[in-house]
N, C-alpha and C. Protein backbone atom coordinates (compact mmCIF):
# COMPACT_ATOMS: atom_id res chain seq x y z
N UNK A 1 42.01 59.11 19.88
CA UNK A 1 41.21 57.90 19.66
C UNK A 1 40.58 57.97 18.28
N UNK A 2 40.75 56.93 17.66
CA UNK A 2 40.06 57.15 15.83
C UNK A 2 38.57 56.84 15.62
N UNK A 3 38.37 57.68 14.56
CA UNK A 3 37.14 57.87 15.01
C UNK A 3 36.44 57.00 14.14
N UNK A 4 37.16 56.33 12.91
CA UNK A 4 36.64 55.57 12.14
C UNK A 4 35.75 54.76 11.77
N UNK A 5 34.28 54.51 11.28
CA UNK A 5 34.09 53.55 11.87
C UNK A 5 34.12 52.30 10.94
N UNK A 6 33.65 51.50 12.57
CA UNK A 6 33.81 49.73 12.33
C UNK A 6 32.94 49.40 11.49
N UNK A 7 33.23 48.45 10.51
CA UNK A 7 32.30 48.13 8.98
C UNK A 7 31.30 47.09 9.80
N UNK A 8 30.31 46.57 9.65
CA UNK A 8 29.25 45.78 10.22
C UNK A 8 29.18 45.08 9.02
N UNK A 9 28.70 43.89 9.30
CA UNK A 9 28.46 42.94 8.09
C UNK A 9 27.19 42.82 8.10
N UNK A 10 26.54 42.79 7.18
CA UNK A 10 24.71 42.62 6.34
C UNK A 10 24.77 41.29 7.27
N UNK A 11 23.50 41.14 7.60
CA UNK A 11 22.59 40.27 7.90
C UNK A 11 22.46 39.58 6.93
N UNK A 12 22.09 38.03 7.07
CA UNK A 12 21.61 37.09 6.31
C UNK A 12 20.34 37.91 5.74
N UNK A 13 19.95 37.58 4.93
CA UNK A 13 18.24 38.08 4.51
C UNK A 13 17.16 37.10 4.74
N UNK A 14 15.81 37.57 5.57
CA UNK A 14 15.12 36.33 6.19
C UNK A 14 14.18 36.02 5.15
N UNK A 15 13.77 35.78 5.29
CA UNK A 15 12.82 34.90 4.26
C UNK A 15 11.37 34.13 5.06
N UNK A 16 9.78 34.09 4.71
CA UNK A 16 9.41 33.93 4.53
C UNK A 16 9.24 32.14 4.44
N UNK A 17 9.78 31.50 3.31
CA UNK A 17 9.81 30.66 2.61
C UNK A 17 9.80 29.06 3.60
N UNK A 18 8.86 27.99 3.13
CA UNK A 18 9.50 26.99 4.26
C UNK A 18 8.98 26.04 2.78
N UNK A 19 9.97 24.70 2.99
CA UNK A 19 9.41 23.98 2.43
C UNK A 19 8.41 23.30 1.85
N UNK A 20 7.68 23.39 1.07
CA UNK A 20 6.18 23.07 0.39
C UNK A 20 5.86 21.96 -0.29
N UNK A 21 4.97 20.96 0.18
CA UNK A 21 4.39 19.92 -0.58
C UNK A 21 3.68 20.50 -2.11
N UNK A 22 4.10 19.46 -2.43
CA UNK A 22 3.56 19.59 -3.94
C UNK A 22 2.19 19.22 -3.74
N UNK A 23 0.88 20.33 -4.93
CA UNK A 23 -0.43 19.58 -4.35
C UNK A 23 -0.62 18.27 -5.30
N UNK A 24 -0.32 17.96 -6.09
CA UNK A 24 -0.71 16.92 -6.30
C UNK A 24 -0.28 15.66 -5.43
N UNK A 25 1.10 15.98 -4.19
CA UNK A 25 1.53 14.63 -3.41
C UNK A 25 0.68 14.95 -2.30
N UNK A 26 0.30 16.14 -1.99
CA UNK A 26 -0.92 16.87 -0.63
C UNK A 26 -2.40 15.95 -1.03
N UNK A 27 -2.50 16.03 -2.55
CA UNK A 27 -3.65 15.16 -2.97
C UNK A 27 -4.04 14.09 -2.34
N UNK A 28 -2.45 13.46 -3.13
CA UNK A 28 -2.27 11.71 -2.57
C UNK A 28 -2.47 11.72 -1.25
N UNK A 29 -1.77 12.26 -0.17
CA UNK A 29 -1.84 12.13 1.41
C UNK A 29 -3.08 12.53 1.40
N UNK A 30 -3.96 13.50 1.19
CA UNK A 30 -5.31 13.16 1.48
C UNK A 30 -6.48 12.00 1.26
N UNK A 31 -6.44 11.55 0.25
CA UNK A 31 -6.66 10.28 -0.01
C UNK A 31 -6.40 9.06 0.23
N UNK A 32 -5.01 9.15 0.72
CA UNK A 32 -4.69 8.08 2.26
C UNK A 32 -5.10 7.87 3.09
N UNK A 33 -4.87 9.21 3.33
CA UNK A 33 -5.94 9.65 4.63
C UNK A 33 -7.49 8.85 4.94
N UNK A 34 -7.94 9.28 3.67
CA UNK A 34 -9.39 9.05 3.99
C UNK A 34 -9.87 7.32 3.81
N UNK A 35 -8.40 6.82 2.85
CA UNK A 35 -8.50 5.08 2.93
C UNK A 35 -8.13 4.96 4.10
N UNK A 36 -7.27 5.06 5.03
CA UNK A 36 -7.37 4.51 6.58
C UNK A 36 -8.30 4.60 7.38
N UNK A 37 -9.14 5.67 6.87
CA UNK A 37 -10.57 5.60 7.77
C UNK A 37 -11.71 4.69 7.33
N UNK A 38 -10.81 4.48 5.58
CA UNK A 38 -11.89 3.52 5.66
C UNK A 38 -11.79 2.05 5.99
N UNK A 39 -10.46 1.22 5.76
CA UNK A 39 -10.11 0.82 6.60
C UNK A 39 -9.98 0.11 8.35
N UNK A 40 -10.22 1.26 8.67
CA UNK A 40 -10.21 0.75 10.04
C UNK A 40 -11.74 0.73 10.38
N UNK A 41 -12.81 1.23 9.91
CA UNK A 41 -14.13 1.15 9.80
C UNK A 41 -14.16 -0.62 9.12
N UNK A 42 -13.77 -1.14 8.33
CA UNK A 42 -13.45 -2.51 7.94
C UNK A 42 -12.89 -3.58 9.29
N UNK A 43 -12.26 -2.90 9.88
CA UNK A 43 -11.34 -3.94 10.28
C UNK A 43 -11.95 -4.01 11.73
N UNK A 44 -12.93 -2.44 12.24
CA UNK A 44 -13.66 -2.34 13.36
C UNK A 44 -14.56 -3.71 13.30
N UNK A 45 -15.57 -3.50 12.06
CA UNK A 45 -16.43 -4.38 11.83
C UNK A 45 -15.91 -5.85 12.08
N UNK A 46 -14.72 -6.71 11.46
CA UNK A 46 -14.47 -7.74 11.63
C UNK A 46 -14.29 -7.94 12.91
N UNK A 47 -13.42 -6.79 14.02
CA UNK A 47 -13.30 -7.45 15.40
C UNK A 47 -14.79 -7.40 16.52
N UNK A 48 -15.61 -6.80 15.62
CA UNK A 48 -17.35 -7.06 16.24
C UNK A 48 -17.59 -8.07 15.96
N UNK A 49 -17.77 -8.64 14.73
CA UNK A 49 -18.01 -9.94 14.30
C UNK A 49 -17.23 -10.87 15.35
N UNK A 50 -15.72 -10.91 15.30
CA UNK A 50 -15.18 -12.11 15.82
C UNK A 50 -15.01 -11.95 17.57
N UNK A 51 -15.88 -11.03 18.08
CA UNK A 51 -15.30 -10.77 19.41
C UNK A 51 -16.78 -10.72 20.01
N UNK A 52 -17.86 -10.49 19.53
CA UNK A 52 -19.42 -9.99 19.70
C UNK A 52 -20.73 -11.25 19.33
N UNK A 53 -19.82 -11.68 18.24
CA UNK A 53 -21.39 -12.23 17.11
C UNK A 53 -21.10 -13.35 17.13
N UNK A 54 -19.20 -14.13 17.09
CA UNK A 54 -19.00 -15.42 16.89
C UNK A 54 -19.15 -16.01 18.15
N UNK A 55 -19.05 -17.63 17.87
CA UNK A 55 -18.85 -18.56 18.89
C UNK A 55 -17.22 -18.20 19.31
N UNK A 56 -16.68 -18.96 20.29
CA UNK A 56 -15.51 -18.79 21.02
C UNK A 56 -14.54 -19.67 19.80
N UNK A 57 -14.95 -19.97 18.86
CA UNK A 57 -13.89 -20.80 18.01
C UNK A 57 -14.15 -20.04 16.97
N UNK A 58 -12.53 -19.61 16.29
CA UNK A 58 -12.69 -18.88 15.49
C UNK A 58 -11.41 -19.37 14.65
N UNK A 59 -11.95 -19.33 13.31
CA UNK A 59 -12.58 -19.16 12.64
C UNK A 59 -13.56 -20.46 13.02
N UNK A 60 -15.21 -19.75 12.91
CA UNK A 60 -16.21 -20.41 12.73
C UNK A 60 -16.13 -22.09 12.33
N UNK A 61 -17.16 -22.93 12.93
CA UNK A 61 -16.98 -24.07 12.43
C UNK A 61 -18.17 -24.05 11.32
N UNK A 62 -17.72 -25.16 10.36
CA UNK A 62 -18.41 -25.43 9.17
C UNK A 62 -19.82 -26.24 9.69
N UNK A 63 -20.91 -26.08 9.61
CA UNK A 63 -22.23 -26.60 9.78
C UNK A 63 -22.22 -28.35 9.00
N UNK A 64 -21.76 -27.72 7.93
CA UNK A 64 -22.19 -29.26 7.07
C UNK A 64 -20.70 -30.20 7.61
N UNK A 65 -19.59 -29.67 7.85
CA UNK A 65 -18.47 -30.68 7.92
C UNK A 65 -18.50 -31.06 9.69
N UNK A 66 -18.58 -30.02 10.13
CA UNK A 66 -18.62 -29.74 11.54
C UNK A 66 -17.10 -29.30 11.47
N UNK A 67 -16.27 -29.37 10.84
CA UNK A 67 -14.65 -28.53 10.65
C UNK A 67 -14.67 -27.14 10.76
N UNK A 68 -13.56 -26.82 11.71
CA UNK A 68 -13.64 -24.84 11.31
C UNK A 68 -13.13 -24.87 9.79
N UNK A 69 -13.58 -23.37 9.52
CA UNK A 69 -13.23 -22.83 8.13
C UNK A 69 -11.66 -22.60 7.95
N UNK A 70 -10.63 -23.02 7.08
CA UNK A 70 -9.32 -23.04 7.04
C UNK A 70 -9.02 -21.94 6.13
N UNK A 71 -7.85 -21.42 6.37
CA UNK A 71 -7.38 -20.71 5.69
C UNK A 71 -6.13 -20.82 5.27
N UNK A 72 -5.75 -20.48 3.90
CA UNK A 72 -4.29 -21.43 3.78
C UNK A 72 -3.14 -20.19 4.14
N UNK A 73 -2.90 -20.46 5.10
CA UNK A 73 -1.68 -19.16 5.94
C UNK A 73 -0.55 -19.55 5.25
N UNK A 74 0.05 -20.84 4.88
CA UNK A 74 1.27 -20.55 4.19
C UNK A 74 1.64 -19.88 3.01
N UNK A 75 0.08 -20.56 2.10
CA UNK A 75 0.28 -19.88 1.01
C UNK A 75 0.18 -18.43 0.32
N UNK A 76 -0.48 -17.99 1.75
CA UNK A 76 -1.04 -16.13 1.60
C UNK A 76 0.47 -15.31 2.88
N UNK A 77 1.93 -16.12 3.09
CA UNK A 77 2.60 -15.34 4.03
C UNK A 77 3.28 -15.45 2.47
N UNK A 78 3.47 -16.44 1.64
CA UNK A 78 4.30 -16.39 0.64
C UNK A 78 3.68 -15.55 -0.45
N UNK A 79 3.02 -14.90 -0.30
CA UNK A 79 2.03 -14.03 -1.15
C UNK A 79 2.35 -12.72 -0.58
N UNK A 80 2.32 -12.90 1.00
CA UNK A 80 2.55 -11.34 1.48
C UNK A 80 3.90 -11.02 1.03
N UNK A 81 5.04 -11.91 1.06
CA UNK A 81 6.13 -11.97 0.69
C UNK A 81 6.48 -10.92 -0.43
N UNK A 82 6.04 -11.45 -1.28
CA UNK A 82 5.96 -11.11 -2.84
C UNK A 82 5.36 -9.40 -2.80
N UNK A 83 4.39 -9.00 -1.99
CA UNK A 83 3.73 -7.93 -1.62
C UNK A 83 4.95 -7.02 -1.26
N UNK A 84 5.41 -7.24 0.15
CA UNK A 84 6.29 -6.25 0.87
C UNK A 84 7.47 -6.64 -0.23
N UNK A 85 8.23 -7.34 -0.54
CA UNK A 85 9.05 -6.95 -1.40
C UNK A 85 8.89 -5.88 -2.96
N UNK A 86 7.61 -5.99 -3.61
CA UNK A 86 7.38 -5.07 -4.36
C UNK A 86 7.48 -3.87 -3.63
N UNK A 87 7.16 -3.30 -2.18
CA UNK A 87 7.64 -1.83 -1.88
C UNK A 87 8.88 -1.26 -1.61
N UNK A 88 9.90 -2.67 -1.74
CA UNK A 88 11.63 -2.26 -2.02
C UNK A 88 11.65 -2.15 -3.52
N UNK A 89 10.76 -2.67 -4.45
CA UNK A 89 11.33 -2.52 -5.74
C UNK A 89 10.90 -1.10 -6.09
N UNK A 90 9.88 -0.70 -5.65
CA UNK A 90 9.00 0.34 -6.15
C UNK A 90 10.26 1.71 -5.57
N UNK A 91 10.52 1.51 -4.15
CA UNK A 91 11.51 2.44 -3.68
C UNK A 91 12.40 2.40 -4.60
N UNK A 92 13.12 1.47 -5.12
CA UNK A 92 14.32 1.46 -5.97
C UNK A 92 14.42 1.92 -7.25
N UNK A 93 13.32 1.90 -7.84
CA UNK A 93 12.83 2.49 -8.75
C UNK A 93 12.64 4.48 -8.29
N UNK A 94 12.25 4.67 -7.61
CA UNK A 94 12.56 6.26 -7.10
C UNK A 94 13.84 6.70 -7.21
N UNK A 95 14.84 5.56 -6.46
CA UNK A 95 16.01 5.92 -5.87
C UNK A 95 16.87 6.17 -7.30
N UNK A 96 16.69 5.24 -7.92
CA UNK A 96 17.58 5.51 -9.32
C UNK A 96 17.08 6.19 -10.22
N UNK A 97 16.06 6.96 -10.37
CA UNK A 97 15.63 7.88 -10.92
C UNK A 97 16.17 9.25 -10.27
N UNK A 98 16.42 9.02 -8.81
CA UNK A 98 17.33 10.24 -8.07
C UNK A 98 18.65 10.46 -8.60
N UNK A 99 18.85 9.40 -9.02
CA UNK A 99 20.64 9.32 -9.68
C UNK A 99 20.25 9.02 -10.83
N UNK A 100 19.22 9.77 -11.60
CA UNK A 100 19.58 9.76 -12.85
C UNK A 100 19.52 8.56 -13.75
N UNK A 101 19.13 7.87 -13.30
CA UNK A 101 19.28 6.23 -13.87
C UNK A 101 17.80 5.91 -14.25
N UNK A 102 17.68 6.45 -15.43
CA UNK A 102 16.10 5.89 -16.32
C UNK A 102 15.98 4.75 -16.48
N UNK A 103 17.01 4.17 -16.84
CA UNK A 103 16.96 2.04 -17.03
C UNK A 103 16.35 1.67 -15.79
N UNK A 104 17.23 2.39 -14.86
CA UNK A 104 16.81 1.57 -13.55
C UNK A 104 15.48 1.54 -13.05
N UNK A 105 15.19 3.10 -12.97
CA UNK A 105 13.52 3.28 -12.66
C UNK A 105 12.54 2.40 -13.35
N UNK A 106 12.95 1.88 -14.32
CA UNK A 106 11.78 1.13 -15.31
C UNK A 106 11.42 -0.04 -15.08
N UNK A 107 13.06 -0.13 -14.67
CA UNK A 107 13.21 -1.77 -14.27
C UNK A 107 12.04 -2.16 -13.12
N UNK A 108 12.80 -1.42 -12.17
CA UNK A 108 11.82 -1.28 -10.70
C UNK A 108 10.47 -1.07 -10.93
N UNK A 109 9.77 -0.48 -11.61
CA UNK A 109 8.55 -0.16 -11.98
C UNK A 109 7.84 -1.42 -12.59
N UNK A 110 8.49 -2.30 -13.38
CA UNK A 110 8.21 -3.47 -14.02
C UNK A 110 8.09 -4.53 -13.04
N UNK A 111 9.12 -4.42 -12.25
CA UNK A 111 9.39 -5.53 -10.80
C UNK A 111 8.31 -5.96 -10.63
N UNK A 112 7.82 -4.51 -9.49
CA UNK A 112 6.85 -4.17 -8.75
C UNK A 112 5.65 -4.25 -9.31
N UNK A 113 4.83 -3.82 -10.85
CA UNK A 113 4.22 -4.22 -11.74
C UNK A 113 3.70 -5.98 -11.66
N UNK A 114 4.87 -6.63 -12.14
CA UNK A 114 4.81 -7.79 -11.89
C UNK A 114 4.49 -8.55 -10.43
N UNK A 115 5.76 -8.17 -9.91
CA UNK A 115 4.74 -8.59 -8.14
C UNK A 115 3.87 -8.62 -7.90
N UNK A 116 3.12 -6.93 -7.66
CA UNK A 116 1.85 -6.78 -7.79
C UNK A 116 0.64 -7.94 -8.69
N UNK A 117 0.80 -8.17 -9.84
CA UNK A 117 0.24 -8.41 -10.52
C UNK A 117 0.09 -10.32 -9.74
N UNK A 118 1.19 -10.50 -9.32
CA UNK A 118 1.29 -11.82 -9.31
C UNK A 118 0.63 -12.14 -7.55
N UNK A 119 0.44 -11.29 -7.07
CA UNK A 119 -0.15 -11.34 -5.94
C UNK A 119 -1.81 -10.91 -5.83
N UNK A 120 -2.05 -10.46 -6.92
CA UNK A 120 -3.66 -10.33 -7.36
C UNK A 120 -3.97 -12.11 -8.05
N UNK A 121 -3.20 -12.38 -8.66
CA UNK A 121 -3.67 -13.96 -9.01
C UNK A 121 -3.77 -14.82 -7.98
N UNK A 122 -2.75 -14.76 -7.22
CA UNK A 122 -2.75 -15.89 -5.81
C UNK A 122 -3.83 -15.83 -5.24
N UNK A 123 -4.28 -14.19 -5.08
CA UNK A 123 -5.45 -13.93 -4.43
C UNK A 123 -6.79 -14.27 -5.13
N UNK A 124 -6.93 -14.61 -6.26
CA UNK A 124 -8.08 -15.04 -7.11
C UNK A 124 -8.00 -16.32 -6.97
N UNK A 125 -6.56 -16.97 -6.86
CA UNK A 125 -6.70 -18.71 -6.84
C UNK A 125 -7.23 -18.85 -5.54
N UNK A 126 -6.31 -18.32 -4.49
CA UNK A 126 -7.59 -18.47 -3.23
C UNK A 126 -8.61 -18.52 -3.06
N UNK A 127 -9.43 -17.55 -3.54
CA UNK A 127 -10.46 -17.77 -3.32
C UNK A 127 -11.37 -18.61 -4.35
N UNK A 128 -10.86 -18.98 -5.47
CA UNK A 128 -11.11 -20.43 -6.18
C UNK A 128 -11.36 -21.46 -5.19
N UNK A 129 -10.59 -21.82 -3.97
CA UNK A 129 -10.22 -22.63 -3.22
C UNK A 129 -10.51 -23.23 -1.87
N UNK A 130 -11.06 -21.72 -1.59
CA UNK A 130 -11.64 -21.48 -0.28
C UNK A 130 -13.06 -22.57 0.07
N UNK A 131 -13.05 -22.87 1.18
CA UNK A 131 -13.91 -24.17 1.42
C UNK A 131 -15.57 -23.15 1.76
N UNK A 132 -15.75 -21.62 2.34
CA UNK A 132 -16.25 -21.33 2.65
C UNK A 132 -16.63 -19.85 1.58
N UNK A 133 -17.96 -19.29 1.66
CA UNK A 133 -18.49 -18.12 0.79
C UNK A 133 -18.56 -16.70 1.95
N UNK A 134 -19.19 -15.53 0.65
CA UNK A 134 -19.39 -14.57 1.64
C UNK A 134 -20.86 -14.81 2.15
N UNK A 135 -21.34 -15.93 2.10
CA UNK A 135 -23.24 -16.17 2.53
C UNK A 135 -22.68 -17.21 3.92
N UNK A 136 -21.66 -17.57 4.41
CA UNK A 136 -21.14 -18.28 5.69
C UNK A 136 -20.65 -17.44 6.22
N UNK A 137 -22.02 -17.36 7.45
CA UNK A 137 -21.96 -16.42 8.56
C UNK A 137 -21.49 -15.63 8.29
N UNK A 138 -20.90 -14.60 9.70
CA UNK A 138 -19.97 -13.07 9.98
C UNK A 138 -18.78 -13.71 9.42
N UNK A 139 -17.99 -14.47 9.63
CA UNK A 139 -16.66 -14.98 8.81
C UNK A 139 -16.89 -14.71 7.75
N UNK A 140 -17.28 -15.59 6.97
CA UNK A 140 -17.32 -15.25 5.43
C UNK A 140 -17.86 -13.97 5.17
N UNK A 141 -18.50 -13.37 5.51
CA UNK A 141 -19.13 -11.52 5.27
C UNK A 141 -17.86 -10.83 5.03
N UNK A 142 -17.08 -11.05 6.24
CA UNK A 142 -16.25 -9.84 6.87
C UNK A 142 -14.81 -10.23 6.24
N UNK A 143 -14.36 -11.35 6.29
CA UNK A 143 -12.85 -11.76 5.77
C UNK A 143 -13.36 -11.39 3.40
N UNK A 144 -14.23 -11.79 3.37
CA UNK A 144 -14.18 -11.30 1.83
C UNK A 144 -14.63 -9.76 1.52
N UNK A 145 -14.88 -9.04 2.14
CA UNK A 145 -14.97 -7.61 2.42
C UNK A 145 -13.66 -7.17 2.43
N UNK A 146 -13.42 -7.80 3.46
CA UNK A 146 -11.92 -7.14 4.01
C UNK A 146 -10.47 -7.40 2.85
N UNK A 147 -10.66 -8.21 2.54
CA UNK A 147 -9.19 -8.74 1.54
C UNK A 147 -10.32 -8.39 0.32
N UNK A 148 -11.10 -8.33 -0.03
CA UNK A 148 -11.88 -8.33 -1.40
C UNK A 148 -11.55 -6.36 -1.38
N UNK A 149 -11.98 -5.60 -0.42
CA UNK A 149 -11.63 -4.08 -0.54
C UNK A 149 -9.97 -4.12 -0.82
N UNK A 150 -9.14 -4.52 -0.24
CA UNK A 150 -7.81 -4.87 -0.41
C UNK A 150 -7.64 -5.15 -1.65
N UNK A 151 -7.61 -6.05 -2.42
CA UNK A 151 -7.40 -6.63 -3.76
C UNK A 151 -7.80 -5.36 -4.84
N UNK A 152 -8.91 -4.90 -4.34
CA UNK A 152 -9.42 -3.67 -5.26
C UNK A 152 -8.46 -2.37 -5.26
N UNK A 153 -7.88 -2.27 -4.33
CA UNK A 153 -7.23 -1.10 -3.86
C UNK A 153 -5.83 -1.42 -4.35
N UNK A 154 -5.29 -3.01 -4.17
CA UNK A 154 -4.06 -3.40 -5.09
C UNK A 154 -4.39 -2.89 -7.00
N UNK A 155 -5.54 -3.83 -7.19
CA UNK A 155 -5.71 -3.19 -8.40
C UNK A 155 -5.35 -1.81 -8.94
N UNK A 156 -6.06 -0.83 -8.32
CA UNK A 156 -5.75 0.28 -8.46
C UNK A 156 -4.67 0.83 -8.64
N UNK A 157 -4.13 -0.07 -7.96
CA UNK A 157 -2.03 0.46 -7.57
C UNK A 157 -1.34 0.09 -8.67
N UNK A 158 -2.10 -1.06 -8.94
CA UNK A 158 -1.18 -1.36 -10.27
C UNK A 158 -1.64 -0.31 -11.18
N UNK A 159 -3.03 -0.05 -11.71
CA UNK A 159 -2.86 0.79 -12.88
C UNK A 159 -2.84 2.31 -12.49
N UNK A 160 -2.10 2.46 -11.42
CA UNK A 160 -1.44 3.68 -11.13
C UNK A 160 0.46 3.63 -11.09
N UNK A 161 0.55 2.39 -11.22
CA UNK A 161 2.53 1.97 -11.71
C UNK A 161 2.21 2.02 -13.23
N UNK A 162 1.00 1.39 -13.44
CA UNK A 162 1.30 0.84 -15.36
C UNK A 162 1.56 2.38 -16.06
N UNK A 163 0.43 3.63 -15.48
CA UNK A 163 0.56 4.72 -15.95
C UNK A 163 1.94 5.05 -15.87
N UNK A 164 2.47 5.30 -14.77
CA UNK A 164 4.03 5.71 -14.14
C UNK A 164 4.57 4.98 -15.15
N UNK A 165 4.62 4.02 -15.53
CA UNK A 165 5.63 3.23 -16.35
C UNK A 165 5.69 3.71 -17.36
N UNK A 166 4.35 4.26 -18.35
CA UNK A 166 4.09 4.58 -19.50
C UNK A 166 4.88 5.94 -19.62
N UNK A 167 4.17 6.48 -18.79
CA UNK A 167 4.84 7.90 -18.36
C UNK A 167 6.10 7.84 -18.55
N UNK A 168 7.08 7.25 -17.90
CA UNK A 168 8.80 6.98 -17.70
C UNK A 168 8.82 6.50 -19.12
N UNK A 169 8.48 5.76 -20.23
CA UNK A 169 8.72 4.99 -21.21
C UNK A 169 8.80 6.83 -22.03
N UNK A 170 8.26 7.80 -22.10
CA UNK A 170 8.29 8.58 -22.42
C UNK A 170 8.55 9.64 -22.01
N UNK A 171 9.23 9.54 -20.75
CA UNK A 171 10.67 10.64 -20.61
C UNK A 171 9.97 11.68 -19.87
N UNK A 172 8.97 11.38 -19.03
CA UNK A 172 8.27 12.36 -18.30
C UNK A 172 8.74 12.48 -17.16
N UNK A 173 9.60 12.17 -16.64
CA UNK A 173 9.71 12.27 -15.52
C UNK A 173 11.50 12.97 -14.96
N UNK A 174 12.09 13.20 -14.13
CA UNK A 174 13.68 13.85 -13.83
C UNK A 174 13.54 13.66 -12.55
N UNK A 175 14.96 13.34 -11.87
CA UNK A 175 14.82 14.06 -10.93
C UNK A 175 14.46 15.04 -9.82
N UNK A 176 14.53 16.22 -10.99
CA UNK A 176 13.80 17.70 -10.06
C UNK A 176 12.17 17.22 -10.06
N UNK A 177 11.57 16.37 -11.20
CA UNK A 177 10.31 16.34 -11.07
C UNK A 177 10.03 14.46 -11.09
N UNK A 178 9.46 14.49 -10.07
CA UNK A 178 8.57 12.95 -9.92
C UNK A 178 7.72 12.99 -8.78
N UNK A 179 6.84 14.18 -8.84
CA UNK A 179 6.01 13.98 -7.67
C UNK A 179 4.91 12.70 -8.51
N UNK A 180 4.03 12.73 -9.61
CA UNK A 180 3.65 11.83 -9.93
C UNK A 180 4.12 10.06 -9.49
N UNK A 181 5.54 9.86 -9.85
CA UNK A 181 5.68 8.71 -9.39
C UNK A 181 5.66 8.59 -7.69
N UNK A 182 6.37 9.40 -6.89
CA UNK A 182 6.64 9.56 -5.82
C UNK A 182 4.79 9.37 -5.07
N UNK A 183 3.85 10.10 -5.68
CA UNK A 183 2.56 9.94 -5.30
C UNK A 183 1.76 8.40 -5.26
N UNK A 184 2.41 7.94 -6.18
CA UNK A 184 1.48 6.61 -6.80
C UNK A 184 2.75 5.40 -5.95
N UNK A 185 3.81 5.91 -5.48
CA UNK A 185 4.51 4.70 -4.68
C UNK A 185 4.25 4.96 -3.32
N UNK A 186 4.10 6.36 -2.99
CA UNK A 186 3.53 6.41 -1.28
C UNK A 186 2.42 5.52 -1.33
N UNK A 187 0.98 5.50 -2.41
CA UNK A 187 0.10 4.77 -2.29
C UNK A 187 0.09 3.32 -2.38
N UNK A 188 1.00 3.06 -3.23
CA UNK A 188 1.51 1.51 -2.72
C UNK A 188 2.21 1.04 -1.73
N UNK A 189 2.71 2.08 -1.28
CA UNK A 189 3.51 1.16 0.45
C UNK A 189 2.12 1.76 0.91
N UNK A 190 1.42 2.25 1.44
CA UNK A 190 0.32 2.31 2.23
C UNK A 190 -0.83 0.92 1.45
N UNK A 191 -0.70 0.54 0.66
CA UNK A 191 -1.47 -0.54 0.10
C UNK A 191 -0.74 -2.14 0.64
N UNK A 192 0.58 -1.69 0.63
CA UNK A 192 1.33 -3.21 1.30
C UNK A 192 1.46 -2.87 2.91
N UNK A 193 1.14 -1.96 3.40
CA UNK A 193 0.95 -1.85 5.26
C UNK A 193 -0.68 -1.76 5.47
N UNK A 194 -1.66 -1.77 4.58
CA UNK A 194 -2.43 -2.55 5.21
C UNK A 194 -2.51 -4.02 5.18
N UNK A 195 -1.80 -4.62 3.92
CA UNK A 195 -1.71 -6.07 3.61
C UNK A 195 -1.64 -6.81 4.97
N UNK A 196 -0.25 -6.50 5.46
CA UNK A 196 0.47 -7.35 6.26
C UNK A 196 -0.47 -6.55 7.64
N UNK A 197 -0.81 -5.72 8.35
CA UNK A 197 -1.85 -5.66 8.75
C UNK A 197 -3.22 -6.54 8.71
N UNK A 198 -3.69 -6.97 7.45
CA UNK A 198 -4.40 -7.69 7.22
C UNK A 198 -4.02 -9.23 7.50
N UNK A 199 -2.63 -9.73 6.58
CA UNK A 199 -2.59 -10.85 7.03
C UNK A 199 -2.13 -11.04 8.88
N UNK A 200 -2.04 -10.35 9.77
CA UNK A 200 -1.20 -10.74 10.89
C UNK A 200 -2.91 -10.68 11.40
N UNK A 201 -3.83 -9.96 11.49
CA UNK A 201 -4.90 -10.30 12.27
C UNK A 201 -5.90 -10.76 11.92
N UNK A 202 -6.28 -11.15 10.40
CA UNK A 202 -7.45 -12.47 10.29
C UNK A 202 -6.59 -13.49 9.51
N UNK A 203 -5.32 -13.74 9.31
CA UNK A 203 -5.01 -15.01 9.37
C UNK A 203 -3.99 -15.59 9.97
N UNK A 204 -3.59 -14.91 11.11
CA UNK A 204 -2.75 -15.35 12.11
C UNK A 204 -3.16 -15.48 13.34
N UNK A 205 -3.67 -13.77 13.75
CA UNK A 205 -4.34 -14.00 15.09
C UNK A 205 -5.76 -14.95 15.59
């Protein structure tokens, strides 16, 4: 019988190692974080107001007209419009920066830029327009709180793309590296899912 022996093959080598957030995108998710709490502390308050404090007609009726307070729903779904589509441009802008495609990222960055931008005006003409203030009743308190914290937080988003843009205009960014952009577009789709959040329950429901 031979006595030779049988060769064994090495083990894989284990490792330690697991996938790791970058801290500056750990940043961003913390700071998400802490806008949804603030957030829903916002949005608590409005369903006290409209469930606690108001009359059974809501939105509130106007004192001097005797009319409830209107809100123009068509013109703020065609606004949200413009909103959730900037978080396909903003994605697309990632995506072709994954493949290498600097034109493209810029493009997308500009889109979304613009969208953005053009959905902060609608929101200023609105409230140009609006028949009612934040000094009329819990309605007016709580709906210009609520979209007025919103608008601020869009703001922000934009001059967190304008940077990204600047940034990309000067070659900062690759593939292997875009946690920067990747940070500042998670914060804009979390800026367009509270939108439509916003518009489905104080100007729909």
């Amino acid at each position: 019988m031979s006595t030779e022996a049988i060769p064994v093959r090495a083990a894989p080598p284990v490792t330690d190692e697991v996938p790791r957030i970058s801290q500056g995108m750990l940043a961003m998710l913390l700071f998400i974080g802490s806008e949804v709490m603030l957030f829903a502390a916002l949005f608590a308050a409005y369903f006290f107001a409209r469930f606690n404090i108001a009359d059974n007609v809501w939105p509130p009726v106007d004192p001097a007209t005797g009319e409830p307070f209107e809100l123009p729903i068509l013109m703020t779904a065609v606004n949200t419009a413009f909103l959730v589509f900037s978080s396909f441009t903003v994605w697309w802008a990632e995506h072709r920066l994954m493949h290498g495609d600097r034109r493209g990222m810029i493009r997308g960055l500009w889109v979304t830029i613009m969208l953005g931008a053009t959905f902060l005006i609608i929101q200023i003409n609105e409230y140009a327009h609006l028949s009612f203030s934040p000094q009329d009743q819990a309605f007016g308190s709580t709906f210009y709180v609520l979209t007025g914290a919103h608008g601020l937080h869009v703001f922000v988003g934009l001059s967190l793309l304008t940077v990204m843009l600047i940034r990309a205009y000067r070659g900062d960014f690759s593939p292997s590296f875009a946690t920067p952009l990747t940070a500042a577009s998670a914060y804009w789709h979390f800026v367009d899912v509270v939108w439509v959040l916003l518009f489905i329950l104080v100007y729909l429901l």
